[in-house]
Protein backbone atom coordinates (compact mmCIF):
# COMPACT_ATOMS: atom_id res chain seq x y z
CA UNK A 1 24.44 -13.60 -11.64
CA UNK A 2 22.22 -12.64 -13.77
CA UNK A 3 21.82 -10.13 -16.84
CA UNK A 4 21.11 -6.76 -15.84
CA UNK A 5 20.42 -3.71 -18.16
CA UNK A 6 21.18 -0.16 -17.15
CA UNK A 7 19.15 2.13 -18.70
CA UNK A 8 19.37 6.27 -19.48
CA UNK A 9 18.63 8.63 -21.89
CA UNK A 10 21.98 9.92 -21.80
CA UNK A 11 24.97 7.15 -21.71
CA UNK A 12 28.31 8.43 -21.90
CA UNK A 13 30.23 6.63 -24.13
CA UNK A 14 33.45 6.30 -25.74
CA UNK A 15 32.01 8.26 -29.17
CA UNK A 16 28.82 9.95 -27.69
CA UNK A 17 25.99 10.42 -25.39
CA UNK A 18 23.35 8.49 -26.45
CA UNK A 19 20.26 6.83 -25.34
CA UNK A 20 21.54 2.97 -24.51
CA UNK A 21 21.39 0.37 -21.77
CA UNK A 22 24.66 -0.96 -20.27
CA UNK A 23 24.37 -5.01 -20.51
CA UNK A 24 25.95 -6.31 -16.97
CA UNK A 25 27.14 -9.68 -15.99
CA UNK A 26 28.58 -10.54 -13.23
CA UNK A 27 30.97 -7.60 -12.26
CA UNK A 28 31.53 -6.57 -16.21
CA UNK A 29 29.73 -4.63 -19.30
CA UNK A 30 28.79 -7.48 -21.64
CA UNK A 31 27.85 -4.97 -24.07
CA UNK A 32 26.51 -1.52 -24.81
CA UNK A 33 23.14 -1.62 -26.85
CA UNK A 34 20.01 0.57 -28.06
CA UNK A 35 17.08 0.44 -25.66
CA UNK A 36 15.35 -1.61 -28.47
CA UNK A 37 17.93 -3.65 -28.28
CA UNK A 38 17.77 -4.72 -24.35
CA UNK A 39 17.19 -8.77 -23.92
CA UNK A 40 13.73 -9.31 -22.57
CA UNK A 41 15.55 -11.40 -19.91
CA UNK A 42 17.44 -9.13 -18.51
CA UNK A 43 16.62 -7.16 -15.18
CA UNK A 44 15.96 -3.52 -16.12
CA UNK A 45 16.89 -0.78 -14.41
CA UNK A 46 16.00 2.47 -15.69
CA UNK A 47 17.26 5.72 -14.83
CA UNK A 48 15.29 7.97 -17.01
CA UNK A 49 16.66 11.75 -17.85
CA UNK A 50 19.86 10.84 -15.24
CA UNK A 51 22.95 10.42 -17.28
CA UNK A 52 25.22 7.32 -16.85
CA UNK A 53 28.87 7.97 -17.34
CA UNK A 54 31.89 5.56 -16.42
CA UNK A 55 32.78 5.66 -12.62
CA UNK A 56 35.42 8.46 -12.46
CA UNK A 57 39.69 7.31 -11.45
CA UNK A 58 41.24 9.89 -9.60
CA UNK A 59 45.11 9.30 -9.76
CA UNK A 60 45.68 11.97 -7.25
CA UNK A 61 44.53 11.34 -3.73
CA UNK A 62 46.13 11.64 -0.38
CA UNK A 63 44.83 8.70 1.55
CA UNK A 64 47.39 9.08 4.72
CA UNK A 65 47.37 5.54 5.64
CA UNK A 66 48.73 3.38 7.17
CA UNK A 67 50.20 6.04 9.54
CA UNK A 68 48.04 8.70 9.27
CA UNK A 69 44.66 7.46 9.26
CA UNK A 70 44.06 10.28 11.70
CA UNK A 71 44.13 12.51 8.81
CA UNK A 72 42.01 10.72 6.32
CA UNK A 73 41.87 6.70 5.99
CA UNK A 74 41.14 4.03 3.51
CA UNK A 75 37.73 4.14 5.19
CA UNK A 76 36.46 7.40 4.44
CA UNK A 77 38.95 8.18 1.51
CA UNK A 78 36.90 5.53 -0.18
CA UNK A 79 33.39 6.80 1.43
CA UNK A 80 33.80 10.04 0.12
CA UNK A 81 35.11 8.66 -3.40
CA UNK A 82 32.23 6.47 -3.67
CA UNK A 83 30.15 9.40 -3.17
CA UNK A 84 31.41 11.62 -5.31
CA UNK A 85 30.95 9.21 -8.32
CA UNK A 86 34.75 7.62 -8.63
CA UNK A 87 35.13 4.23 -8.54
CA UNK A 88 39.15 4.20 -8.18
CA UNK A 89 41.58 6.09 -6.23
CA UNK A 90 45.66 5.98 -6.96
CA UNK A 91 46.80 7.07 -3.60
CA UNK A 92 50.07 9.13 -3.51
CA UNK A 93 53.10 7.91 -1.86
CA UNK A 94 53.84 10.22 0.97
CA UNK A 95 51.62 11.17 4.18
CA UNK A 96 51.62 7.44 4.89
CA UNK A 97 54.02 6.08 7.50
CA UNK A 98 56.29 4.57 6.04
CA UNK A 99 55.91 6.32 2.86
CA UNK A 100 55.52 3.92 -0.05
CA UNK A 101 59.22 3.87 -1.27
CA UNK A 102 60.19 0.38 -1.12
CA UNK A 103 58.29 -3.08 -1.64
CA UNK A 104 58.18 -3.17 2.66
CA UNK A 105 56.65 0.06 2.73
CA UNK A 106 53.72 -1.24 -0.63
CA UNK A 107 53.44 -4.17 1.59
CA UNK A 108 52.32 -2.61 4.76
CA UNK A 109 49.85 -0.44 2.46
CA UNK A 110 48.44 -3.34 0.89
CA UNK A 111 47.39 -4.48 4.35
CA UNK A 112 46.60 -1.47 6.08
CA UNK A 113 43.73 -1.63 3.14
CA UNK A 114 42.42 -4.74 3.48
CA UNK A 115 38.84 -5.49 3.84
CA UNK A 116 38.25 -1.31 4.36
CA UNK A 117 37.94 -0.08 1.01
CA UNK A 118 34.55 0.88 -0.61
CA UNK A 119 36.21 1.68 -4.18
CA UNK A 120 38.91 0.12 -5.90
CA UNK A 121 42.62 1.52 -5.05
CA UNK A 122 46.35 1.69 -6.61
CA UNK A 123 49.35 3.26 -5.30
CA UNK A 124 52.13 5.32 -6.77
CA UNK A 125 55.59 4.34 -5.62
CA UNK A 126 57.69 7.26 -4.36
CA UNK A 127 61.12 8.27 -5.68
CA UNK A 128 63.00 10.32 -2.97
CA UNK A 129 66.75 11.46 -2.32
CA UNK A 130 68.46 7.49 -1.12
CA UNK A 131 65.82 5.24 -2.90
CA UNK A 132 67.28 4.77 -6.79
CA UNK A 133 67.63 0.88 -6.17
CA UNK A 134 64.20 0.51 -5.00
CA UNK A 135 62.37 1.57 -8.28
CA UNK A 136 62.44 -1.46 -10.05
CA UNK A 137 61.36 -3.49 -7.33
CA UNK A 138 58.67 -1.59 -6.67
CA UNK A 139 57.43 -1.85 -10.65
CA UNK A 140 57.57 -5.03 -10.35
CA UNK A 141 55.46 -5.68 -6.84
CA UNK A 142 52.80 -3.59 -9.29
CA UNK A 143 52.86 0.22 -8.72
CA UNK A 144 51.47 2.02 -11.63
CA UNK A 145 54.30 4.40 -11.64
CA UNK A 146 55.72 7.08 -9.52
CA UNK A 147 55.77 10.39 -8.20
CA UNK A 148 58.47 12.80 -6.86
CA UNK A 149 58.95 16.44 -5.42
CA UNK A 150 61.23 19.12 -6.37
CA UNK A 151 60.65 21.45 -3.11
CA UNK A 152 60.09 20.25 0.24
CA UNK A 153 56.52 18.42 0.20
CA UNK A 154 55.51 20.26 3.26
CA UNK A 155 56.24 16.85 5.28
CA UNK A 156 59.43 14.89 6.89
CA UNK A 157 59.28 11.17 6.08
CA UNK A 158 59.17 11.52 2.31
CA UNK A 159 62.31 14.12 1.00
CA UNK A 160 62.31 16.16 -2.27
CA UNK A 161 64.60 15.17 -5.07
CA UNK A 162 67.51 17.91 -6.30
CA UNK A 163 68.66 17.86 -9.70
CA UNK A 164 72.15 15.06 -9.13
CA UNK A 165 69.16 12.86 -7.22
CA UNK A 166 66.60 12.66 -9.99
CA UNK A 167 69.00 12.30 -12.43
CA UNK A 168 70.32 9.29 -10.57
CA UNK A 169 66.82 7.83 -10.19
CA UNK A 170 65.72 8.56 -14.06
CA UNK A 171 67.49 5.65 -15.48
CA UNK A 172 65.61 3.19 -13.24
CA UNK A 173 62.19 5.02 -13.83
CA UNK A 174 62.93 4.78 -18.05
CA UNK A 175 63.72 1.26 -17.23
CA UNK A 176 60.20 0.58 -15.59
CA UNK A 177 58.42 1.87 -18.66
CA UNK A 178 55.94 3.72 -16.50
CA UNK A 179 55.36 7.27 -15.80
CA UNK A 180 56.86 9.82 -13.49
CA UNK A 181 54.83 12.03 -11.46
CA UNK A 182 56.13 15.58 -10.51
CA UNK A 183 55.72 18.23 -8.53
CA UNK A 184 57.00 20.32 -10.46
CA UNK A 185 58.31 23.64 -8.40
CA UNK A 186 62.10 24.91 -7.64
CA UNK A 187 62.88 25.35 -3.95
CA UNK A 188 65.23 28.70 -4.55
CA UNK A 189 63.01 30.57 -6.34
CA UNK A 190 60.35 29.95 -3.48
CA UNK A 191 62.50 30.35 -0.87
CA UNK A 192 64.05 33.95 -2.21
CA UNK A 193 59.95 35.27 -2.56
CA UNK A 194 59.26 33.98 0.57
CA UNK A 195 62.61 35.85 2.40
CA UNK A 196 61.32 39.09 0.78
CA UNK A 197 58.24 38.83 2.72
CA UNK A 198 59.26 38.33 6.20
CA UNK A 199 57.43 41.05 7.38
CA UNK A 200 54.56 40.69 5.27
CA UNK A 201 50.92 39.99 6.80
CA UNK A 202 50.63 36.07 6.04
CA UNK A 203 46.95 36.50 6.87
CA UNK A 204 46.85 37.96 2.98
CA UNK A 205 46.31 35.47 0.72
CA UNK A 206 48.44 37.62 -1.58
CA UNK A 207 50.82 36.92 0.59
CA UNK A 208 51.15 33.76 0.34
CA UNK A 209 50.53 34.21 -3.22
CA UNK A 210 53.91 35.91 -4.01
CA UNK A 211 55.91 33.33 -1.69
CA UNK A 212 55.05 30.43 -4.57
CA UNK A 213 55.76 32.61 -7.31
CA UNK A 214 54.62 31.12 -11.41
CA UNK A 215 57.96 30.89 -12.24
CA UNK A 216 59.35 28.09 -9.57
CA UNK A 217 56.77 26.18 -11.42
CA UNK A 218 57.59 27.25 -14.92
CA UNK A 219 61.65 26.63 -14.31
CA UNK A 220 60.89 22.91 -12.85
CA UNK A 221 59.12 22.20 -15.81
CA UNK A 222 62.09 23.42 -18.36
CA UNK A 223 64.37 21.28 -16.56
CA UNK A 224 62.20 18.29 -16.56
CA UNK A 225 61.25 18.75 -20.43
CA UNK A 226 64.93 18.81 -20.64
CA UNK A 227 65.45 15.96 -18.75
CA UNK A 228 62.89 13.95 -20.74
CA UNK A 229 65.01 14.44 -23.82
CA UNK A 230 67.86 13.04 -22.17
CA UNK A 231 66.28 10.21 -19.78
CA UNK A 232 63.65 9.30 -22.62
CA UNK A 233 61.02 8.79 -19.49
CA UNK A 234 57.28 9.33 -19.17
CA UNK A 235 56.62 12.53 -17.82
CA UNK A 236 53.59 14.05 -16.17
CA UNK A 237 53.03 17.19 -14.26
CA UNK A 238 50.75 16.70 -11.42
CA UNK A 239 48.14 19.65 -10.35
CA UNK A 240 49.58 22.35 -13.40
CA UNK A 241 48.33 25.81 -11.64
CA UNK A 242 50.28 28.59 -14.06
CA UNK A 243 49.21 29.62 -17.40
CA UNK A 244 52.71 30.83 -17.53
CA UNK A 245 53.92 27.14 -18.57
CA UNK A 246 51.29 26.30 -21.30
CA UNK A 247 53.37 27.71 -24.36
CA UNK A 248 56.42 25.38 -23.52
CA UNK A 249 54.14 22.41 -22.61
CA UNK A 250 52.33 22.79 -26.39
CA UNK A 251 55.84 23.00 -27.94
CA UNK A 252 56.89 20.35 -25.98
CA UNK A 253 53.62 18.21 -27.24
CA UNK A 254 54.43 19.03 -30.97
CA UNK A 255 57.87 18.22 -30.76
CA UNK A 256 56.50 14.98 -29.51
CA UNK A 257 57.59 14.11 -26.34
CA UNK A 258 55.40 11.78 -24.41
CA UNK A 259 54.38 14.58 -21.41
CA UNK A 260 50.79 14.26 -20.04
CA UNK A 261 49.85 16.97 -18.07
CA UNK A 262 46.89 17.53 -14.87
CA UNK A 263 45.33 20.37 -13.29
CA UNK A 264 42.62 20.29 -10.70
CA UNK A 265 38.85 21.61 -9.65
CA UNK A 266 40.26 23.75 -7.09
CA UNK A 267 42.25 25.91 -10.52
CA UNK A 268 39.82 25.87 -12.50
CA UNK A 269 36.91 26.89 -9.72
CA UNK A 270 38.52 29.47 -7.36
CA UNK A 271 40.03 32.56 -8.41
CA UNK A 272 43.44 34.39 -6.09
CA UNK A 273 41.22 37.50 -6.09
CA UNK A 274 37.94 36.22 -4.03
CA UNK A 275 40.15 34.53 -1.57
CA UNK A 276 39.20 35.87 1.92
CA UNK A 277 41.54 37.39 4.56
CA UNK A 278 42.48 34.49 6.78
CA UNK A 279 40.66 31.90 4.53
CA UNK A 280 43.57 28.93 5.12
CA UNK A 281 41.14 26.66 3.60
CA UNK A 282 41.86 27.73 0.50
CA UNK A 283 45.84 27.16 0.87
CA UNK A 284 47.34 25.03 -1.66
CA UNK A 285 50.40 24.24 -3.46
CA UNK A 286 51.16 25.31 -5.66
CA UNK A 287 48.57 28.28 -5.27
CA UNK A 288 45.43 29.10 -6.47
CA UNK A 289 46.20 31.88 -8.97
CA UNK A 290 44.22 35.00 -10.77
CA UNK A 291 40.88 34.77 -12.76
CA UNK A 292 42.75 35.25 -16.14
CA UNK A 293 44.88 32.50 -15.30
CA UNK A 294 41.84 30.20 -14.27
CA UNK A 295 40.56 30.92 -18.23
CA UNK A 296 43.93 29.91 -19.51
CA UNK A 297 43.79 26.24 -18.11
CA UNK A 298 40.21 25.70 -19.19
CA UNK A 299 41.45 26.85 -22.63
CA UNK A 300 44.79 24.40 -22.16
CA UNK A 301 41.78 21.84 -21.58
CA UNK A 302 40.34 22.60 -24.71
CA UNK A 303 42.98 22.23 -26.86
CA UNK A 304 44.51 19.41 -24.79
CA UNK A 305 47.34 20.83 -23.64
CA UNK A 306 45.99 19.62 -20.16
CA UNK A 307 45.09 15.89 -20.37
CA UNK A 308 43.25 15.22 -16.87
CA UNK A 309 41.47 16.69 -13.65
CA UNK A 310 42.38 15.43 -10.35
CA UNK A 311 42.00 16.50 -7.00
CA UNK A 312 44.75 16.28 -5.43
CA UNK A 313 42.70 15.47 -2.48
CA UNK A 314 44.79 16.32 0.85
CA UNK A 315 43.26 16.27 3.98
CA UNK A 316 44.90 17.07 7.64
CA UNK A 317 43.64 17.88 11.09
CA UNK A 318 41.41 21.02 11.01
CA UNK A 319 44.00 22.34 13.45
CA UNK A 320 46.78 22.34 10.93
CA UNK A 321 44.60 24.47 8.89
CA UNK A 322 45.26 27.25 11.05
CA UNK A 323 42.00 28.55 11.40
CA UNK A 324 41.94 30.22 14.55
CA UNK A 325 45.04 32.61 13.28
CA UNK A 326 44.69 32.22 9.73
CA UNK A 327 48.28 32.09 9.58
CA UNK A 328 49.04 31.09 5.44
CA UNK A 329 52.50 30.67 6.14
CA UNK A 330 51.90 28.10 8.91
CA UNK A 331 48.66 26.31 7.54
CA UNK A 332 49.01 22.74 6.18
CA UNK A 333 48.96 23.34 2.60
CA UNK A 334 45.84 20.68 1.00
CA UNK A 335 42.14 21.03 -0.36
CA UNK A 336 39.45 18.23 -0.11
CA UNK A 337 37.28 17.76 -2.57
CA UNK A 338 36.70 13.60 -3.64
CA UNK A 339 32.80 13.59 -2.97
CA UNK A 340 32.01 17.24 -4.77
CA UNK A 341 35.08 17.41 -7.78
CA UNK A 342 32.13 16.01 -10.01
CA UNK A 343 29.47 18.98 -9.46
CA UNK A 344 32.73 21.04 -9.07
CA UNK A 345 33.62 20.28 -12.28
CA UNK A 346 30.89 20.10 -13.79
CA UNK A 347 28.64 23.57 -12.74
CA UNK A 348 32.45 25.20 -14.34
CA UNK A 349 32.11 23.21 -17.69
CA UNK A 350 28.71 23.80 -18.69
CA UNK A 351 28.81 27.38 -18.59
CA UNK A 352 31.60 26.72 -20.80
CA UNK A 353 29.88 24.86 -23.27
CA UNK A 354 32.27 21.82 -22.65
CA UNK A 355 29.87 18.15 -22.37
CA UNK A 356 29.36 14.97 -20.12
CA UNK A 357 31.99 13.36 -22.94
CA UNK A 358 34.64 16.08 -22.00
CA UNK A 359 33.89 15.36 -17.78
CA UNK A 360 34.40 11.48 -18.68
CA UNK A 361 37.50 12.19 -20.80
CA UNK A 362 39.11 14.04 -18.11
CA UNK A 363 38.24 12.47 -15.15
CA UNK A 364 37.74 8.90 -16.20
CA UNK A 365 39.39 7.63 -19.31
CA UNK A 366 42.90 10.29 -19.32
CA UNK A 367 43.80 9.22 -15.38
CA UNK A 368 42.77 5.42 -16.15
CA UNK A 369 45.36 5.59 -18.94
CA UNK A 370 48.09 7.12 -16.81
CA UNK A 371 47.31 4.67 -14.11
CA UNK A 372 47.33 1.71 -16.79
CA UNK A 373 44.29 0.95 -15.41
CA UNK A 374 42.85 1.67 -19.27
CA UNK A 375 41.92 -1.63 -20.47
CA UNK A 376 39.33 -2.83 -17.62
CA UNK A 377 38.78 0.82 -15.98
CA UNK A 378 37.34 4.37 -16.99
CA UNK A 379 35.04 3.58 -20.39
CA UNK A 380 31.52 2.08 -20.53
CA UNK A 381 32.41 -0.43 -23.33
CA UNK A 382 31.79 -4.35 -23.76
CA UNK A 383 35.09 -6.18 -21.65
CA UNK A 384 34.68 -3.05 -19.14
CA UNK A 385 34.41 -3.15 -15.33
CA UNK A 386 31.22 -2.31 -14.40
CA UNK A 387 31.75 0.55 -12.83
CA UNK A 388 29.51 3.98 -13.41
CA UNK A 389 28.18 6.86 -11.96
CA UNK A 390 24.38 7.68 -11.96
CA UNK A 391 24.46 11.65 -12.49
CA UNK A 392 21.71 14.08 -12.69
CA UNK A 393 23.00 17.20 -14.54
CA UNK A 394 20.05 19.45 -14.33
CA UNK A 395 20.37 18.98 -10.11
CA UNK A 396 21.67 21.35 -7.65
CA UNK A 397 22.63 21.65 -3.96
CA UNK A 398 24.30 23.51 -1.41
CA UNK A 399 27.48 22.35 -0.33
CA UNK A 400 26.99 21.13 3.22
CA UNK A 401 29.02 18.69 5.97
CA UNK A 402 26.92 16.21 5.57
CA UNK A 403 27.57 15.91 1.73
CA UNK A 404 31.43 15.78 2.15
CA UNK A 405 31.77 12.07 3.80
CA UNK A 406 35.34 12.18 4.36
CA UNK A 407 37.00 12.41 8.01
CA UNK A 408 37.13 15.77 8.78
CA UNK A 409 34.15 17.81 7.11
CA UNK A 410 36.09 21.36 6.18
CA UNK A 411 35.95 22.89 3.09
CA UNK A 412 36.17 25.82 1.12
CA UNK A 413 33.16 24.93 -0.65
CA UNK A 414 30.66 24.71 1.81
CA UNK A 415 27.96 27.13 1.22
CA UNK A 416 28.14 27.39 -2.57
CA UNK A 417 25.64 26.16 -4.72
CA UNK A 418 26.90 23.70 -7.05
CA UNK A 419 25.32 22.26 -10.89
CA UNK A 420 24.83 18.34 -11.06
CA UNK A 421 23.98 15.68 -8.47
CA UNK A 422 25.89 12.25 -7.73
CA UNK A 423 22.59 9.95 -6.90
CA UNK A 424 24.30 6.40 -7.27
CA UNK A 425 27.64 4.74 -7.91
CA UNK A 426 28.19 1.11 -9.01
CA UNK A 427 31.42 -1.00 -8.26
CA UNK A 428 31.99 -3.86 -10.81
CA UNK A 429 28.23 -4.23 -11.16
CA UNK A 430 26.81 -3.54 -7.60
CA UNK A 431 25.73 -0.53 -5.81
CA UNK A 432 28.07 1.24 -3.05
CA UNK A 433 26.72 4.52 -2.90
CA UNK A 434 23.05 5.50 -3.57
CA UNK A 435 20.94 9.16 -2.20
CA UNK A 436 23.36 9.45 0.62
CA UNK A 437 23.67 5.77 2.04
CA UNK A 438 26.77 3.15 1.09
CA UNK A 439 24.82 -0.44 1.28
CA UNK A 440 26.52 -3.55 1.53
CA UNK A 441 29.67 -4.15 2.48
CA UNK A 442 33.23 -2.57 1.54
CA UNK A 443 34.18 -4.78 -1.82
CA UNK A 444 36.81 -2.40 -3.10
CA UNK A 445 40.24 -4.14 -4.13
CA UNK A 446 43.55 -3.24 -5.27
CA UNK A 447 43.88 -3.21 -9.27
CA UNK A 448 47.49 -4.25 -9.66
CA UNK A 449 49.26 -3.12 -12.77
């Protein structure tokens, strides 16, 4: 193939935004030059004002299949990813049937995905209550790493981990070398709050507020700093929602234990207090807590306390959403967000005085690295994948249905007018999502570890 030059006024890379031209052969960044510098053989394509940044990695995604493709799908997982401006999704063990906790179960993944993808894909192994002896295995058949609960995950199929379990699994993960993923919350502490409010109205968000109180989620995280000290594992906390754990976290970083932390759009968006009566849309776990707290995690994100955004993208049935009712207690507990986290993220960090270089750090090059994914993925820099996002910061639009692309089109977004517009995504070199269309055919692959 031949050389191709991408060209903007404002190219994220590694050490600034600049005006430069991405040099692409093939599937890969040859180099990174001036515009003075572009080869007058090269095919130029110019995008102006529109910024170029690398494609985005999510490491958090819910893609429900095989199993549950009812729910979501590699097929418009990927759609809506592509849209949204990432160009790699690490999909999270459970939700699939079987859930990926043993080689057979990565197996039957890798082939539910075949041929269907429009983005490139990993997946996390799971570590769960019987599965110690499968760990290793599993590293070795190429997960990235793993990820575990410490409550019930709101599912059967995939069970939470007590203390005497992930203690007997820890061991095999510090063996692996690669990092553990937690959901860091303790079930008792949940489970008391939420006896306390049997008779509460569970149409209150409030309500279900109280019944995930910040301290489940600050205790899980003492006992897994403490269990890093004594296991000598990589540890990350997936989808940090309380302020309340940010002290021990920055202690824990200058004492220097490897811990890499994420929050995600829906935290540092949405605020507990404009949460409407019924509004089940908005139920997560953990919850979606006060505006003070919001601040608290963007500050966490300026000091770099927090490492990376991702969505935590977890779709269901609109039915299990309880909307008719607006039952909190009862609703499937998930928010979708893959094709708007971008302008999500972005119409919050601008009026925070945060840049394009902070977006890419977060959302490209901080989950790459936990993925492992670092060396080919999530920087535009010569030896690169060519993958990037086309962005125009100074855009807006109205959330709408036909902007969200994945399988069922709910969202507590819809309606708000959001900062920054996705117009094209590139895959290794070629286009797969462009003004609202996704030419060509699906040439997204797994990137094995």
């Amino acid at each position: 193939m031949s050389l191709r030059a991408f060209l903007s006024r404002r190219v994220v890379t590694p050490d600034a935004v600049r005006p430069a031209a991405l040099l692409v052969e093939a599937d890969g960044i040859v180099d990174v030059v001036a515009p003075d510098q572009i080869p007058p053989q090269a095919e130029l394509h110019d995008f102006g004002d529109a910024a170029i940044l690398p494609g985005l990695v999510d490491s958090h995604v819910h893609i429900n299949d095989p199993g549950r493709a009812e729910w979501e799908g590699f097929e418009t997982a990927t759609r809506a990813a592509a849209a949204g401006g990432y160009t790699l999704l690490v999909d999270m063990p459970l939700n699939c049937l079987p859930a990926t906790t043993s080689v057979a179960a990565l197996k039957a993944k890798r082939a539910a995905a075949q041929g269907r993808c429009r983005v490139d894909w990993m997946a996390w192994g799971g570590v769960v209550a019987d599965n110690p002896l499968d760990i290793e295995p599993l590293a070795n058949a190429g997960v990235p790493g793993f990820k575990c609960f410490l409550v019930h995950p709101g599912i059967d199929g995939f069970t939470m981990v007590t203390e005497s379990q992930l203690r007997a699994a820890l061991p095999h993960v510090a063996r692996t070398g690669l990092p553990l993923l937690v959901h860091a919350e303790l079930p008792a502490l949940i489970d008391s709050a939420t006896a306390n409010l049997a008779n509460a109205d569970w149409s209150l968000y409030e309500t279900y507020l109280q019944s995930r109180p910040a301290e489940a989620e600050l205790s899980a995280i003492r006992l897994l700093l403490s269990a890093r000290r004594e296991y000598k594992f990589r540890l990350h906390i997936v989808h940090l929602s309380t302020s309340h754990a940010l002290p021990e976290l920055r202690a824990a970083r200058a004492e220097g234990l490897p811990v890499t932390v994420e929050t995600c759009p829906h935290y540092l968006h949405l605020a507990a207090e404009t949460i409407p009566k019924g509004a089940t849309l908005f139920k997560c776990a953990p919850p979606i807590r006060n505006r003070e707290n919001r601040e608290q995690l963007w500050q966490a994100l300026r000091d770099g306390t927090i490492d990376l955004v991702a969505t935590d993208h977890s779709p269901c049935p609109p039915e299990m959403k309880r909307l008719a009712d607006g039952n909190f207690r009862a609703a499937w507990g998930g928010i979708t967000s893959l094709s708007i986290a971008l302008p999500l993220m972005y119409t919050e960090a601008s009026q925070r005085g945060f840049s394009l270089n902070d977006i890419a750090r977060w959302m490209s090059e901080s989950p790459a690295k936990l993925a492992g994914c670092h060396t080919r993925k999530g920087r535009l820099a010569p030896g690169y994948d060519a993958d990037f996002v086309v962005f125009d910061p100074e855009g807006e639009f109205v959330v709408s249905e036909d902007r969200l692309h994945y399988r069922h089109t709910v969202s507590p977004y819809l309606g708000e007018k959001l900062r920054g517009v996705v117009k094209a995504t590139y895959l290794r070199g070629s286009k797969v999502f462009s003004d609202g269309q996704f030419p060509g055919d699906p040439t997204g692959v797994e990137h094995r570890r």
